[in-house]
N, C-alpha and C. Protein backbone atom coordinates (compact mmCIF):
# COMPACT_ATOMS: atom_id res chain seq x y z
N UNK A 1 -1.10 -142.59 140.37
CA UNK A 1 -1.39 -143.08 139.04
C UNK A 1 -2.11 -142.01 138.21
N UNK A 2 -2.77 -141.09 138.83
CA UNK A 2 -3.92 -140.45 137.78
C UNK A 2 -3.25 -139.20 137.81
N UNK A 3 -1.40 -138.52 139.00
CA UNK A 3 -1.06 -137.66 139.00
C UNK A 3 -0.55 -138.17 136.97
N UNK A 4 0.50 -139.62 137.09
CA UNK A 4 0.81 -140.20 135.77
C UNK A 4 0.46 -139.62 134.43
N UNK A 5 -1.06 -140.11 134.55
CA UNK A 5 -2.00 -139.76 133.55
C UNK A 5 -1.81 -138.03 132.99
N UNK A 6 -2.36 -137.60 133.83
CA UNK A 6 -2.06 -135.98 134.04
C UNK A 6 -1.47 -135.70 132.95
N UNK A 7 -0.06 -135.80 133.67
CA UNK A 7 1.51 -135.43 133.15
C UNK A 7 1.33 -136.07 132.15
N UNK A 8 1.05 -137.05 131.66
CA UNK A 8 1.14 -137.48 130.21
C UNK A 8 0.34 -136.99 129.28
N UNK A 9 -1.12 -136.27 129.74
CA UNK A 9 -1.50 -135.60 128.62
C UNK A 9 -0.98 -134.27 128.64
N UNK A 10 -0.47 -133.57 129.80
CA UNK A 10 -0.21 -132.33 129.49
C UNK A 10 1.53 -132.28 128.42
N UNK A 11 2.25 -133.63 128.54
CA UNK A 11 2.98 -133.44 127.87
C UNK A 11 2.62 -133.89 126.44
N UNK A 12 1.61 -134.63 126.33
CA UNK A 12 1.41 -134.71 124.83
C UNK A 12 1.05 -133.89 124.30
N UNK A 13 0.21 -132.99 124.94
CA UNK A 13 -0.67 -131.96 124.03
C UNK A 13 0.85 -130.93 124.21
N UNK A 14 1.68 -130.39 124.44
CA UNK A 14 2.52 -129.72 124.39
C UNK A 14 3.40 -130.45 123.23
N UNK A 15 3.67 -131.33 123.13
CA UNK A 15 3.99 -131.94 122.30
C UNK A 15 3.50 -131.89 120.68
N UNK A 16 1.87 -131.72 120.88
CA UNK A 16 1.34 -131.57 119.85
C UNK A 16 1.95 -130.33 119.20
N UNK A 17 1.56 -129.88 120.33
CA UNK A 17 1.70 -127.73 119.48
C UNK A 17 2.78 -127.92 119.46
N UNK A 18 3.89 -128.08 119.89
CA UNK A 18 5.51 -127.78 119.46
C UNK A 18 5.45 -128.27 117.90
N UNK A 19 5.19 -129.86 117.62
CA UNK A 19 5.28 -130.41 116.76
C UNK A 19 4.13 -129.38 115.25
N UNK A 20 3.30 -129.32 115.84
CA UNK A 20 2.44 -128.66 114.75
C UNK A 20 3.04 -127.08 114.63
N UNK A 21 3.73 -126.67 115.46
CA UNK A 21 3.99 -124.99 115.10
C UNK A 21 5.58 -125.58 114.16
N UNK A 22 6.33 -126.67 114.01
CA UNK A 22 7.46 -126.87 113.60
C UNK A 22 7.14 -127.36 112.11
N UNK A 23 5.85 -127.98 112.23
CA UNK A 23 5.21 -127.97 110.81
C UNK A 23 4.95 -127.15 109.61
N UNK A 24 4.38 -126.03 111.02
CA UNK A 24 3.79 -124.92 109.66
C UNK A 24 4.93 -123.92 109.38
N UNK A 25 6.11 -124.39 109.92
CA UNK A 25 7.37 -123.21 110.10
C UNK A 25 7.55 -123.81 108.57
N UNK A 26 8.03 -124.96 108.69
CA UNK A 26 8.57 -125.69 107.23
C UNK A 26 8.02 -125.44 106.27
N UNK A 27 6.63 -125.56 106.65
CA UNK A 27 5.55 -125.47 105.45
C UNK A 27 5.92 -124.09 104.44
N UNK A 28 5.96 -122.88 105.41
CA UNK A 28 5.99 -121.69 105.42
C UNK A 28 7.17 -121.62 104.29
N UNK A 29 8.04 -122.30 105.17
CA UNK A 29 9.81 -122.10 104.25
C UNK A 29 10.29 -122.82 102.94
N UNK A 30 9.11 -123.52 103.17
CA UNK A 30 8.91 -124.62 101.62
C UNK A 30 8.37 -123.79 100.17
N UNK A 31 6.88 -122.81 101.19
CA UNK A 31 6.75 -122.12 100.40
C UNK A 31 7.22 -120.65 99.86
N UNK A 32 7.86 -120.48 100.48
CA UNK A 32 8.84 -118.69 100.26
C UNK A 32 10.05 -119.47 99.18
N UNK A 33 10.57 -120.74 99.31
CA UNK A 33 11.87 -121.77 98.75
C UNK A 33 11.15 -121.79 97.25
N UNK A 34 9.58 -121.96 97.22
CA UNK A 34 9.32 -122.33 96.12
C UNK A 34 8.75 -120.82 95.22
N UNK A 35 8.46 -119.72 95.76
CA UNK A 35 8.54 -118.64 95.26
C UNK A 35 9.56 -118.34 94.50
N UNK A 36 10.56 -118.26 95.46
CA UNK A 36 12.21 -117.61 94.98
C UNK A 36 12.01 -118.47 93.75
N UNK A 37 12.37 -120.10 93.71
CA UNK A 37 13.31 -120.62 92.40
C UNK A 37 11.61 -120.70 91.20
N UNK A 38 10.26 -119.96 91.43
CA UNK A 38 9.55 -119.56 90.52
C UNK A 38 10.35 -117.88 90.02
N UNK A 39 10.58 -116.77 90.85
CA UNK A 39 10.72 -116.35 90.39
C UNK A 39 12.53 -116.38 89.42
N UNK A 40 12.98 -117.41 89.70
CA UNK A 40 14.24 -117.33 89.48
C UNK A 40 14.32 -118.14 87.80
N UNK A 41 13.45 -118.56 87.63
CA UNK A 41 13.40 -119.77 86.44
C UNK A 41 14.02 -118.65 85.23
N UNK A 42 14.84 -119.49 84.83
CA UNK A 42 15.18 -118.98 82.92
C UNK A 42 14.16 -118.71 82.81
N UNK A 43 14.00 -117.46 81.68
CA UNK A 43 13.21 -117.35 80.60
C UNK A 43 13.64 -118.85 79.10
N UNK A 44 12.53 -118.80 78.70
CA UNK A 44 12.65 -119.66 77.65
C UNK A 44 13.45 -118.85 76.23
N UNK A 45 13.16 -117.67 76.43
CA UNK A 45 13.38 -116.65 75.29
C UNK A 45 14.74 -116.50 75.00
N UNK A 46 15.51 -116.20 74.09
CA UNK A 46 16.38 -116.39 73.39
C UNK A 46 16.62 -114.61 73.93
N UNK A 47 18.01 -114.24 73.97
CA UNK A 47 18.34 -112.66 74.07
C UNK A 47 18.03 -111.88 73.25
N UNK A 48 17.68 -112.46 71.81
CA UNK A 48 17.92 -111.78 70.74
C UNK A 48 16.22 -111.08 70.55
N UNK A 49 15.72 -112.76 71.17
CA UNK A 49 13.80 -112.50 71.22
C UNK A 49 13.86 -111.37 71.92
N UNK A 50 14.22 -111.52 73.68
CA UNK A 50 13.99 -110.85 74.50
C UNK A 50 14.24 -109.21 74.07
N UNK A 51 15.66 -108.82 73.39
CA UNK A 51 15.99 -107.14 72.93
C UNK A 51 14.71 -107.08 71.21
N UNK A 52 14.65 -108.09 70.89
CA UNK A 52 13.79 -107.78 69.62
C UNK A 52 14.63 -107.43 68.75
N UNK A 53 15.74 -108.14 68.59
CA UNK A 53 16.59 -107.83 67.35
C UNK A 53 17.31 -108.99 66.58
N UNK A 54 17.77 -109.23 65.47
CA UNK A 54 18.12 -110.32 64.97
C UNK A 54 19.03 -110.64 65.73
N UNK A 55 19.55 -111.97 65.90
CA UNK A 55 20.79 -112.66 66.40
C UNK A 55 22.22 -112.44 65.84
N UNK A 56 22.19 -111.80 64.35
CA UNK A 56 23.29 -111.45 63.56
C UNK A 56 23.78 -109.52 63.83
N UNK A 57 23.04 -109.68 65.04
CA UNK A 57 22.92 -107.71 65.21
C UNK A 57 24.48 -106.94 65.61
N UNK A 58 24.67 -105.57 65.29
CA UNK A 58 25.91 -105.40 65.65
C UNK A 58 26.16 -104.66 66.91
N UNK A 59 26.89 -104.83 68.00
CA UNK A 59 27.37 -104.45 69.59
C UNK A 59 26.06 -102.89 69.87
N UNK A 60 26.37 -102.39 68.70
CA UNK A 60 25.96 -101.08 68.81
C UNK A 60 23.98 -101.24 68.68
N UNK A 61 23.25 -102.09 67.50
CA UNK A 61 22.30 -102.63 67.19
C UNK A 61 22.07 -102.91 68.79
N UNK A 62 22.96 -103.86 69.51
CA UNK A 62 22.14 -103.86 70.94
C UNK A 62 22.21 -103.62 71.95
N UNK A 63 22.74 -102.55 72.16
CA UNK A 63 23.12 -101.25 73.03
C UNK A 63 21.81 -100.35 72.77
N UNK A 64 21.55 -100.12 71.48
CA UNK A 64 20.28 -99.37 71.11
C UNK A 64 19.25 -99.79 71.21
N UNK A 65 18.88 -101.13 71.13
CA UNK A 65 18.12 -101.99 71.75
C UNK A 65 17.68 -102.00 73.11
N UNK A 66 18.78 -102.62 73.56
CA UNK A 66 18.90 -102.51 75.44
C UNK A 66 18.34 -101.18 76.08
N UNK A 67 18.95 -100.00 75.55
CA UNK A 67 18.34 -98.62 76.12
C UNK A 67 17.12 -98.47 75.89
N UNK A 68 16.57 -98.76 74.68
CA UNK A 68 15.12 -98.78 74.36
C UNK A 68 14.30 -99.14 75.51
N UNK A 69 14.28 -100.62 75.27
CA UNK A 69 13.77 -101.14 76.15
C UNK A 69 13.97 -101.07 77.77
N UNK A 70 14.97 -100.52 78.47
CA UNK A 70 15.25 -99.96 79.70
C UNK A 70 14.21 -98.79 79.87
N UNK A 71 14.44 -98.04 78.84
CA UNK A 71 13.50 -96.60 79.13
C UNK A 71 11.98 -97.17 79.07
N UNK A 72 11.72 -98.31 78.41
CA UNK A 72 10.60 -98.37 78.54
C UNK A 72 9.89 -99.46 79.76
N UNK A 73 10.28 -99.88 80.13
CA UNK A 73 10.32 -100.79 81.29
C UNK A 73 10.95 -100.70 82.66
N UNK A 74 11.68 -99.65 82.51
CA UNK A 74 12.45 -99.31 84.37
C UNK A 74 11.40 -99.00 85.54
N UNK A 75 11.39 -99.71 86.56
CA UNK A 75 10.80 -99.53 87.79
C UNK A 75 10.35 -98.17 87.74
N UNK A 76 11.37 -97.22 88.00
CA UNK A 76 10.70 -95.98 88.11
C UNK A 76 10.02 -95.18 87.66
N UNK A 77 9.54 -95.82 86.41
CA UNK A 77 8.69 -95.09 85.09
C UNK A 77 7.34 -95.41 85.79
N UNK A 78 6.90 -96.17 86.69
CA UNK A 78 6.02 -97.08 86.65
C UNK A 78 5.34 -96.89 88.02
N UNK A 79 6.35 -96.26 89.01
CA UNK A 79 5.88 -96.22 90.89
C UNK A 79 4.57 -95.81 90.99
N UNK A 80 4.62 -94.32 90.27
CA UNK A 80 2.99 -94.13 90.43
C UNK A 80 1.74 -94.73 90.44
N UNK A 81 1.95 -95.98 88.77
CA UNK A 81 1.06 -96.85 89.06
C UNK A 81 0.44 -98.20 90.05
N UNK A 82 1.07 -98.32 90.57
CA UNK A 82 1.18 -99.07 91.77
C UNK A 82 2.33 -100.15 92.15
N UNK A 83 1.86 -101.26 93.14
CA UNK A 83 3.30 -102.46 93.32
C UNK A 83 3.06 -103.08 92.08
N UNK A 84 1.72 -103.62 92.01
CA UNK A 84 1.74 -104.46 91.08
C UNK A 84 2.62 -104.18 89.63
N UNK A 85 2.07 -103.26 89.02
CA UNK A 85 3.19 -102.45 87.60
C UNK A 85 4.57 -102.43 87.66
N UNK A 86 5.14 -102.11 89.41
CA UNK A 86 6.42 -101.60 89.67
C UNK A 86 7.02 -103.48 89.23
N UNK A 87 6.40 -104.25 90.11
CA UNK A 87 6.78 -105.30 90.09
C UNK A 87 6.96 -106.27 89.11
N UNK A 88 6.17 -105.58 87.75
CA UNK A 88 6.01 -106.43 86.77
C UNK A 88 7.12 -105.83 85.97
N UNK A 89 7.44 -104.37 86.10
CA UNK A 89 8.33 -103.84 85.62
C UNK A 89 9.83 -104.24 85.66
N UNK A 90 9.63 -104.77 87.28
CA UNK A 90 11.50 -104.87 87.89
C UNK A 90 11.76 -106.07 87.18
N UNK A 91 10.32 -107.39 86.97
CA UNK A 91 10.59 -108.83 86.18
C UNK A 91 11.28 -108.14 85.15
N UNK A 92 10.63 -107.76 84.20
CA UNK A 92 10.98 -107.23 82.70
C UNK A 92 12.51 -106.87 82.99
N UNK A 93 12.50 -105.93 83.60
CA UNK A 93 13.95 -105.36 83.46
C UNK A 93 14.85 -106.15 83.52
N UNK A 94 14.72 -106.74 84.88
CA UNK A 94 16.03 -108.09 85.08
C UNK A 94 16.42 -108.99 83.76
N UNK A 95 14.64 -109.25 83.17
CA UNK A 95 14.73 -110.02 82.01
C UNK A 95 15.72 -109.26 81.09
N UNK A 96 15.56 -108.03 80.77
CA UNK A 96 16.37 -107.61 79.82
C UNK A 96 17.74 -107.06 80.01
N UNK A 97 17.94 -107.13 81.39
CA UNK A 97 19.09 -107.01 81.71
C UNK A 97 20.09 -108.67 81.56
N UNK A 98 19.49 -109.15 81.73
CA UNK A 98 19.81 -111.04 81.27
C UNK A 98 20.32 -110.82 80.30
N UNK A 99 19.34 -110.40 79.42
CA UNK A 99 19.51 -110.40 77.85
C UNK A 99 20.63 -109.97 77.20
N UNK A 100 20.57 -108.89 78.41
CA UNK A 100 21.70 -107.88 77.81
C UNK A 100 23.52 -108.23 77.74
N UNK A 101 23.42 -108.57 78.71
CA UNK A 101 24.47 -109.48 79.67
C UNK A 101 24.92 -110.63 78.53
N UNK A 102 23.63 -111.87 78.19
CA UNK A 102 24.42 -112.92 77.00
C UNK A 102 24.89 -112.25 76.30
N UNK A 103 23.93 -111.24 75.55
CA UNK A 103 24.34 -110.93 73.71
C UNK A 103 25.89 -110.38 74.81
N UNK A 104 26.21 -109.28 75.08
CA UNK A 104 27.49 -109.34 75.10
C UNK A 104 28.77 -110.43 75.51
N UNK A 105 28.34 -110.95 75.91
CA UNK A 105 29.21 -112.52 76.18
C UNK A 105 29.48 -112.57 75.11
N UNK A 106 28.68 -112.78 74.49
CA UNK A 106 28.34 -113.83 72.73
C UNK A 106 29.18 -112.63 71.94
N UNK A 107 29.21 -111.19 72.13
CA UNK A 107 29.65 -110.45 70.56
C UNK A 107 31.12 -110.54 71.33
N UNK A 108 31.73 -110.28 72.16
CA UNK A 108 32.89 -109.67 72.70
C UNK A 108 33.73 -110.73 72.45
């Protein structure tokens, strides 16, 4: 009877930790799940906001635009200053690479 006992706590408490390490796995993957679709969210900004040019602009207006702002925001302008800059840089860019991407949808 008390071998019974035994075996039943050694399988509960094994039980525990399986169950609690399967917890914090999820937990973990819940939160990396909720990173990604933060960093993934639309901008609210309009393309036209984002290049800084009117909405009535011509192909060329945001081509000259787009480069602008590339040269001034590309990752690699920026390594020296650290992750943090690099990283705020690569946001920006993507952003304006977004940008870049509608307005031509929209003129072509």
């Amino acid at each position: 009877m008390t071998d019974n006992i035994g075996l039943f706590v050694i399988y509960f408490i094994a039980g525990y930790i399986v169950v609690s390490f399967l917890f914090s796995v999820m937990k973990t993957k819940k939160q990396e799940t909720k990173d990604e679709e933060e960093t993934n969210v639309p901008t609210q900004q309009k393309w036209y906001q984002i290049l800084e040019i009117e909405q009535t602009s011509s192909l060329d207006e945001i081509k000259k635009s787009y480069r602008s702002k590339m040269k001034k925001y590309h990752p690699d302008r920026v390594t020296g200053l650290g992750k943090e800059f690099s990283k705020l840089a690569e946001e920006k860019s993507k952003e304006i690479n977004m940008a870049y991407d509608e307005a031509l949808k929209l003129k072509r």
